[in-house]
Protein backbone atom coordinates (compact mmCIF):
# COMPACT_ATOMS: atom_id res chain seq x y z
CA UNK A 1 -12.18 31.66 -7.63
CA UNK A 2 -13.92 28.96 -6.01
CA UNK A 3 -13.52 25.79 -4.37
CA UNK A 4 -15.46 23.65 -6.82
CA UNK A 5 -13.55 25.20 -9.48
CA UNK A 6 -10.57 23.57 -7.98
CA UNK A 7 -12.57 20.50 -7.29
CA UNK A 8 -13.07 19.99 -11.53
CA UNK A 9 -9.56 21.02 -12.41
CA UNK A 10 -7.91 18.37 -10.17
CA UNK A 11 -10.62 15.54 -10.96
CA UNK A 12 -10.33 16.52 -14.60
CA UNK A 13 -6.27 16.12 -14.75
CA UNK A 14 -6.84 12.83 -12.45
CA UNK A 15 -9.16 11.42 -15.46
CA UNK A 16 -6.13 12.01 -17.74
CA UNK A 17 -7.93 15.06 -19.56
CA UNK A 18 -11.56 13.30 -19.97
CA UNK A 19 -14.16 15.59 -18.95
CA UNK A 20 -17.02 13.53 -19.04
CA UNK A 21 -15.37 10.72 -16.65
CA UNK A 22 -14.53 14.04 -14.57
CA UNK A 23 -18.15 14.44 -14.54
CA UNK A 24 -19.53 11.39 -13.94
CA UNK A 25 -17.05 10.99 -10.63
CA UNK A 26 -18.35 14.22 -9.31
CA UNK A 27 -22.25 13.54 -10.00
CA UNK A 28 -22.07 16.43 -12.54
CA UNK A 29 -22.32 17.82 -15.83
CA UNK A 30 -19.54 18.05 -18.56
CA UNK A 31 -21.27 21.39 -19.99
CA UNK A 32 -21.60 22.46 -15.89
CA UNK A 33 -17.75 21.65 -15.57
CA UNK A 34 -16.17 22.79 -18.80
CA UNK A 35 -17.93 26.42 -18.03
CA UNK A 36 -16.50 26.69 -14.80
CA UNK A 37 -13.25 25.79 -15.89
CA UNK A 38 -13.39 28.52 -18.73
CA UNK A 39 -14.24 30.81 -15.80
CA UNK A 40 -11.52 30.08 -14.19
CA UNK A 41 -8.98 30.48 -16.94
CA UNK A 42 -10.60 33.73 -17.79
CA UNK A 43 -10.26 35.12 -13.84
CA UNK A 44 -6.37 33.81 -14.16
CA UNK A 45 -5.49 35.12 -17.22
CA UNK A 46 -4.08 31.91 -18.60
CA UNK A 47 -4.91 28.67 -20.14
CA UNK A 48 -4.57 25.49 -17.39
CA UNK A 49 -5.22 23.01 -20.31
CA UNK A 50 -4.64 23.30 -23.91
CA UNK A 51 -7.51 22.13 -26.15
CA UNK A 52 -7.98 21.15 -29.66
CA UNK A 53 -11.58 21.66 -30.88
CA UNK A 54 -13.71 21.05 -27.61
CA UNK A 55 -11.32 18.37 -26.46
CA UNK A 56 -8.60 18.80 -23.64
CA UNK A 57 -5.41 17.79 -24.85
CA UNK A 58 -2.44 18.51 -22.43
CA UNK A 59 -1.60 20.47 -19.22
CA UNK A 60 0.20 23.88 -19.48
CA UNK A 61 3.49 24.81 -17.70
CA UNK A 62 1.24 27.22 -15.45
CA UNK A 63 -1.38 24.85 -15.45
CA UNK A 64 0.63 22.26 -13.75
CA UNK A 65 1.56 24.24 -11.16
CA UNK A 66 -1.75 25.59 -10.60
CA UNK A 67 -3.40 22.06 -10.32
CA UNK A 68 -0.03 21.06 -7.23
CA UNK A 69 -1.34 23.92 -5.53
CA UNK A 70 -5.13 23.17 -6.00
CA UNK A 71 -4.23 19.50 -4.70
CA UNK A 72 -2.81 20.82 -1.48
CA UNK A 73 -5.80 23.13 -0.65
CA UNK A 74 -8.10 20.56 -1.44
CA UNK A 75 -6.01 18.35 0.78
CA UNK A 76 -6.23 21.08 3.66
CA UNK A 77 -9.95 21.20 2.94
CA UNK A 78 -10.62 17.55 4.01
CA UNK A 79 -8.17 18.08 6.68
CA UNK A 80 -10.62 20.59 8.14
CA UNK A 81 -13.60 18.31 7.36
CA UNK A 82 -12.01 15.80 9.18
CA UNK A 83 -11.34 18.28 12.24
CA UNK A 84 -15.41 19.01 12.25
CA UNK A 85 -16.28 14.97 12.17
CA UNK A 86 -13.80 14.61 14.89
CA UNK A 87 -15.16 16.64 17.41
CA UNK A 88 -18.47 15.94 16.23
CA UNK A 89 -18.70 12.45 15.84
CA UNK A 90 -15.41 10.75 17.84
CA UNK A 91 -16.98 7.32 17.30
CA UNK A 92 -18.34 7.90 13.96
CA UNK A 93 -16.56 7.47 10.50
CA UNK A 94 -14.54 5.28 8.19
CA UNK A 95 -11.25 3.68 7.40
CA UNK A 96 -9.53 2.96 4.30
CA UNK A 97 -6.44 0.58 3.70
CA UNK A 98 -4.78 -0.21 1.00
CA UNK A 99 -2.71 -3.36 1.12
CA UNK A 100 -1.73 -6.77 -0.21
CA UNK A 101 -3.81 -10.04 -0.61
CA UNK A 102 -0.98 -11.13 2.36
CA UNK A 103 -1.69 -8.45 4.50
CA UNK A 104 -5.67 -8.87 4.50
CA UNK A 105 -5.71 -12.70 4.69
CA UNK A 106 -2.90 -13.46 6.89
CA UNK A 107 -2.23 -10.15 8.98
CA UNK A 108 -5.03 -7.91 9.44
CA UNK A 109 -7.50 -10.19 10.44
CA UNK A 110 -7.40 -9.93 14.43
CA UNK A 111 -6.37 -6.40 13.87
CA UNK A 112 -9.48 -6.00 12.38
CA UNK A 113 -11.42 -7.91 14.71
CA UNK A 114 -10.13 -5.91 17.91
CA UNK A 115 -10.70 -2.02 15.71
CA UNK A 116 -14.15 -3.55 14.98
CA UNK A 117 -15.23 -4.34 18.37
CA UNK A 118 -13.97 -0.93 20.16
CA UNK A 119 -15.15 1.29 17.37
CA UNK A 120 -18.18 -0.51 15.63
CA UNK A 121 -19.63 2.52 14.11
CA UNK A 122 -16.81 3.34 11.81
CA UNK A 123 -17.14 1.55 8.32
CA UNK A 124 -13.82 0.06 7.23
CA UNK A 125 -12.98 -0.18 3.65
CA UNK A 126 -9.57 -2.67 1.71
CA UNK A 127 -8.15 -1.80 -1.30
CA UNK A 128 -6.20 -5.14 -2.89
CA UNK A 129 -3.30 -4.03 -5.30
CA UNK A 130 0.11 -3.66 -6.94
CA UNK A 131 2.60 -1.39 -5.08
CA UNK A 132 1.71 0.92 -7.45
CA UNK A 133 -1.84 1.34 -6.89
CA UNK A 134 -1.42 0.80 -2.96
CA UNK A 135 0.88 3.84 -3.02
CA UNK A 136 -1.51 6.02 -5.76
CA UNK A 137 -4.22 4.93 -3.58
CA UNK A 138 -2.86 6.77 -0.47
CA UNK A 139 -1.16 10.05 -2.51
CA UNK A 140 -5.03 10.76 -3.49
CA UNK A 141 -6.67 10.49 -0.31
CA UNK A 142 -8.47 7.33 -1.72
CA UNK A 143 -6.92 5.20 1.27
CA UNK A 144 -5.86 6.56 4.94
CA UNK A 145 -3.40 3.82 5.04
CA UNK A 146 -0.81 2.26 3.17
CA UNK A 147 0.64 -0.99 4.22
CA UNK A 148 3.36 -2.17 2.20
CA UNK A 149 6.92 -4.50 2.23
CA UNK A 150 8.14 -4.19 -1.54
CA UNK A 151 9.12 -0.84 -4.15
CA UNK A 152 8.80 1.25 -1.30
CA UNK A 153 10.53 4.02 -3.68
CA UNK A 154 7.09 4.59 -4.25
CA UNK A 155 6.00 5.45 -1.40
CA UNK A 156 8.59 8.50 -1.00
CA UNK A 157 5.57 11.27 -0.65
CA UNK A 158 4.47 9.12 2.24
CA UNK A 159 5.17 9.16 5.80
CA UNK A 160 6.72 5.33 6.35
CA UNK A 161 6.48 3.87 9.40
CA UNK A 162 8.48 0.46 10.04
CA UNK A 163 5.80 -2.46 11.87
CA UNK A 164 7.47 -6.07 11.48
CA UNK A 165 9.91 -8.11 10.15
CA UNK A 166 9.19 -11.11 8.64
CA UNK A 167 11.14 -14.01 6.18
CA UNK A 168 9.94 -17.11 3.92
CA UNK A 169 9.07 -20.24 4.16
CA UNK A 170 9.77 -23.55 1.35
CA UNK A 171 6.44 -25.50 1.28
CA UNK A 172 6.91 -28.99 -0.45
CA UNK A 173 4.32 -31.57 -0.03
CA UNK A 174 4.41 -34.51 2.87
CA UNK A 175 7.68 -36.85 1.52
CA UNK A 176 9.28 -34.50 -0.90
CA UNK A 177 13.09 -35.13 -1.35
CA UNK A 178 13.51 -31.50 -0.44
CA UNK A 179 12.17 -32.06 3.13
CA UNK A 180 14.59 -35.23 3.62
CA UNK A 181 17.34 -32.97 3.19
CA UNK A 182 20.07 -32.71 6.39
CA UNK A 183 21.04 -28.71 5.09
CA UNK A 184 18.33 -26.37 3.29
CA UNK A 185 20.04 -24.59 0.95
CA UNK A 186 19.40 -22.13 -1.92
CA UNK A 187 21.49 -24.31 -4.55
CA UNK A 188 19.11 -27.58 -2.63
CA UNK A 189 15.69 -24.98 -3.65
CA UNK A 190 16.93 -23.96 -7.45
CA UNK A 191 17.10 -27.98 -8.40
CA UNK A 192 13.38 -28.12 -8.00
CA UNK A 193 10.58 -25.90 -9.82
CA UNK A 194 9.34 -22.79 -8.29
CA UNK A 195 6.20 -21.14 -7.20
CA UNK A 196 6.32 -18.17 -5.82
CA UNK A 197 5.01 -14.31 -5.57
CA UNK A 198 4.94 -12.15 -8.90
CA UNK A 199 7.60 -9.68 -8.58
CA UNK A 200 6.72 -6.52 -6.68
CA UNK A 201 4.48 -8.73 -4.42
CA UNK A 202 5.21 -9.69 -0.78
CA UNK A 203 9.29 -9.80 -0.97
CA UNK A 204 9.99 -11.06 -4.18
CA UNK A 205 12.93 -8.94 -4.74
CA UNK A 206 15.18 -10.15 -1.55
CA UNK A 207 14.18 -14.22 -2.81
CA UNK A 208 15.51 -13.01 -6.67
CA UNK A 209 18.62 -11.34 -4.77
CA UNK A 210 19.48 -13.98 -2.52
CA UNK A 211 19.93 -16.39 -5.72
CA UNK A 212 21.48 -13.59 -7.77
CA UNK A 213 24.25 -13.60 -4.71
CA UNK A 214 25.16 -17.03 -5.13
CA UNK A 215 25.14 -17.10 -8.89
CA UNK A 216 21.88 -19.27 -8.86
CA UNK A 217 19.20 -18.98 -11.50
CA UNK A 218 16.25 -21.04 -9.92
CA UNK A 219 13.59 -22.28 -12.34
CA UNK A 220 10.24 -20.18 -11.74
CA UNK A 221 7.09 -22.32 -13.33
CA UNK A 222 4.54 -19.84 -11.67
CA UNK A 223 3.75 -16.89 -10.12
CA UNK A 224 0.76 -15.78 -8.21
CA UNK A 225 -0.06 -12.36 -6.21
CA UNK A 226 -1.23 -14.30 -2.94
CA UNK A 227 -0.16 -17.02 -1.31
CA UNK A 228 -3.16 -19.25 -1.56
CA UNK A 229 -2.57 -19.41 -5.22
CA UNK A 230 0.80 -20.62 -4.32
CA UNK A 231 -0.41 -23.18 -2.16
CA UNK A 232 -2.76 -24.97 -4.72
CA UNK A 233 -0.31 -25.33 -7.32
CA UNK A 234 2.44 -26.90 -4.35
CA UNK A 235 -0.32 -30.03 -4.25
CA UNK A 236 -0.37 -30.28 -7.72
CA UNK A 237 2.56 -31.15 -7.99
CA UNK A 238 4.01 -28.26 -10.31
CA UNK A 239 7.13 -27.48 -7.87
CA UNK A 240 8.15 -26.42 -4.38
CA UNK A 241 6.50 -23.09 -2.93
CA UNK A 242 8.08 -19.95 -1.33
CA UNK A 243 6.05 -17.58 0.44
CA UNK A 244 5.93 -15.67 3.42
CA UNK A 245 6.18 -17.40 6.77
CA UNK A 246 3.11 -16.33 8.06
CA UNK A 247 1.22 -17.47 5.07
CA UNK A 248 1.62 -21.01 6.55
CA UNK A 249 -1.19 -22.53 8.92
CA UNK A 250 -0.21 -26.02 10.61
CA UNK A 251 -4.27 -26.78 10.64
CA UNK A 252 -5.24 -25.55 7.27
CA UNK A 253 -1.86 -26.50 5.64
CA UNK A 254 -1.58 -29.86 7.36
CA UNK A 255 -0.86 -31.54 4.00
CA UNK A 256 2.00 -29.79 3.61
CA UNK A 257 5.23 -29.59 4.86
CA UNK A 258 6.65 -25.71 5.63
CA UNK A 259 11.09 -25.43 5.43
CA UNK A 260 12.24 -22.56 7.40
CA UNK A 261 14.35 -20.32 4.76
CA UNK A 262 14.95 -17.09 7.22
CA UNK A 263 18.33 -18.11 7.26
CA UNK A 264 18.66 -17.79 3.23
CA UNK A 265 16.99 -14.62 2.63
CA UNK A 266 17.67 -11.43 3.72
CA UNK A 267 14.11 -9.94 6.39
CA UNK A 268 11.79 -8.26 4.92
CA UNK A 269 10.25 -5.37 6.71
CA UNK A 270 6.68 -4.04 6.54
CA UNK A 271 5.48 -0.53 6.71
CA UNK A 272 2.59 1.65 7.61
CA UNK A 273 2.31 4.94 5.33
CA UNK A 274 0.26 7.77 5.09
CA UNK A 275 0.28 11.52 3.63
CA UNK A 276 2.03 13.82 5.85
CA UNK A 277 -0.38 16.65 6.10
CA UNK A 278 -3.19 14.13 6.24
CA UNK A 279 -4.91 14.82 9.54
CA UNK A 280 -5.46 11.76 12.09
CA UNK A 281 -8.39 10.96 14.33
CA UNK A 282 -7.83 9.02 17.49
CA UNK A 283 -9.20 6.12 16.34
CA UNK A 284 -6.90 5.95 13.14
CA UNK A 285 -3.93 6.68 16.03
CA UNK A 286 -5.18 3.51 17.42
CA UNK A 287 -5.05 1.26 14.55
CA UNK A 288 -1.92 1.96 13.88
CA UNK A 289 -1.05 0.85 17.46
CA UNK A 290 -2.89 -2.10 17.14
CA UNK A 291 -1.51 -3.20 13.76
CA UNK A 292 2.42 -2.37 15.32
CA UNK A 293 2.10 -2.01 19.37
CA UNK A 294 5.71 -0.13 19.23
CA UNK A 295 4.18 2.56 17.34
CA UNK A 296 2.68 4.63 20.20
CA UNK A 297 0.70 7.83 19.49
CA UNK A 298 2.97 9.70 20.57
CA UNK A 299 5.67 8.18 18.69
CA UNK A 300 3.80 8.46 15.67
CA UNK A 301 3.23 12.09 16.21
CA UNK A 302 7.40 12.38 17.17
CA UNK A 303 7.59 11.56 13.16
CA UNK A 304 5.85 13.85 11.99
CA UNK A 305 7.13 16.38 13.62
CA UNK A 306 10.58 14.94 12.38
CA UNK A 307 12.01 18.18 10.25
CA UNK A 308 14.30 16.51 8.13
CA UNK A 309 14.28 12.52 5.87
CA UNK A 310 17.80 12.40 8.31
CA UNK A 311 16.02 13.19 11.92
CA UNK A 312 13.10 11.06 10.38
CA UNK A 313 15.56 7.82 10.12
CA UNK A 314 17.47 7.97 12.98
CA UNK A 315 14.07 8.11 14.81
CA UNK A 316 12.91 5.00 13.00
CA UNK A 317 16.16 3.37 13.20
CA UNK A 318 15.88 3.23 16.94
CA UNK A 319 12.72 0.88 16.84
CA UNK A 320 13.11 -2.41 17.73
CA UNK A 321 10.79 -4.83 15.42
CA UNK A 322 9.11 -7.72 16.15
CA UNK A 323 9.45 -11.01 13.80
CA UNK A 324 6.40 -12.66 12.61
């Protein structure tokens, strides 16, 4: 058995069953990989993928489990790759996040700014997408980071680490009704049009819970991933905005007018993940830090050492958050 044997297995399950997209991703052959993978059924004893004709049609019982374990040895194998660049190169590598539009327009920049100037030889690479992807993204090794705020069900196989709270904002333009209001209030919001995030984006569900509550069942016109979408719609005209607070610049924004709503809507809270046995170089220790100042090295470290998902929250319980 060998390591690149492994290698094609995994890659060819990850390309749901196509062989030659398996072999394009790995800068090989599909002849070179199905033969290797026939060699390694034949040293088993058993079939890891049923076939009709030439074609690979569905992973076996065995199979399955064989491809879990090959996952976590590959997993260990960067881990010791990672070792080697870290002694070898301390200054010298690369960083991957995956995130939201919110997070890389309105978050990360300075965070960015301050990783870039200490450590300007490591490359540093954002992945945009759905929870979905964001949390795919970091269970493949694809992304070192996940930072996310909504279906963080998803995000179970991950190591979770709480950074801020934040709440929403109502933008309406300069001399909308809304802002001449003495009492903002959700049943004041749900007599105007809507524009807001798509759901699974940036808080949606606490906004569609907080109206649920009260029996409310606000018109939506739009929805957009980000909130600068949001924004351009607002000065059309088409309705009254919600988005996150920190989406809001008095300079750029000056047109518009933004409503505190933290006192209708329940916090949101936003979270740094990554894989558990994934192995961390300093300078990933101090991103973190920078991104979420409470979360110390050697706090970070105290959770995952954390034996149990109980020890795990009571450690995380005991942060205290800042609000942005």
């Amino acid at each position: 058995m060998k390591l690149h044997q492994l290698r094609y297995i995994w890659e060819v399950a990850k390309q749901d069953l196509n062989v030659s997209k398996a072999a394009a991703h790995l800068f090989s052959s599909q002849p070179g990989i199905s033969k290797q993978i026939r060699l390694l059924e034949e040293e088993l004893g058993l079939q890891i993928f049923t076939r009709r004709g030439k074609h690979l049609v569905e992973i076996t019982e065995a199979g399955q489990e064989i491809l879990d374990t090959s996952g976590e040895i590959l997993q260990q194998v960067e881990k010791i790759q990672s070792l080697a660049r870290e002694y070898g190169q301390e200054q010298a590598g690369s960083l991957s996040l995956a995130t939201t539009h919110t997070q890389c327009r309105y978050v990360l920049p300075p965070v960015i700014r301050r990783f870039i100037d200490k450590y300007p030889e490591i490359s540093l690479h954002m992945h945009q997408g759905t929870p979905k992807q964001i949390s795919a993204s970091a269970a493949e090794g694809a992304a070192d980071f996940a930072i996310a705020t909504e279906a963080l069900e998803l995000y179970s196989h991950l190591v979770m680490l709480p950074c801020y709270r934040w709440n929403r904002s109502i933008l309406v333009p300069k001399g909308h009704p809304l802002a001449q209001e003495n009492e903002l209030t959700l049943c004041n919001i749900a007599k105007y049009p809507i524009i807001t995030y798509t759901f699974g984006f940036t808080g949606r569900s606490k906004l569609d819970e907080a109206f649920d509550a009260q029996g409310l069942r606000p018109r939506v016109v739009l929805t957009a991933a980000d909130a600068d979408v949001i924004k351009t719609y607002v000065r059309l005209g088409l309705g009254i905005g919600i988005v996150a607070s920190m989406a809001f610049d008095e300079m750029i924004d000056s047109d518009l007018i933004a409503l505190d709503a933290s006192d209708l809507f329940e916090s949101s809270t936003t979270k740094i993940g990554f894989r558990r046995n994934n192995y961390l170089r300093s300078y990933m220790y101090d991103f973190i830090e920078m991104f979420a100042p409470h979360l110390t090295r050697d706090l970070v470290r105290e959770g995952l050492e954390t034996k149990s998902s109980a020890e795990f929250d009571r450690l995380v319980e005991a942060i205290e958050l800042p609000t942005l």
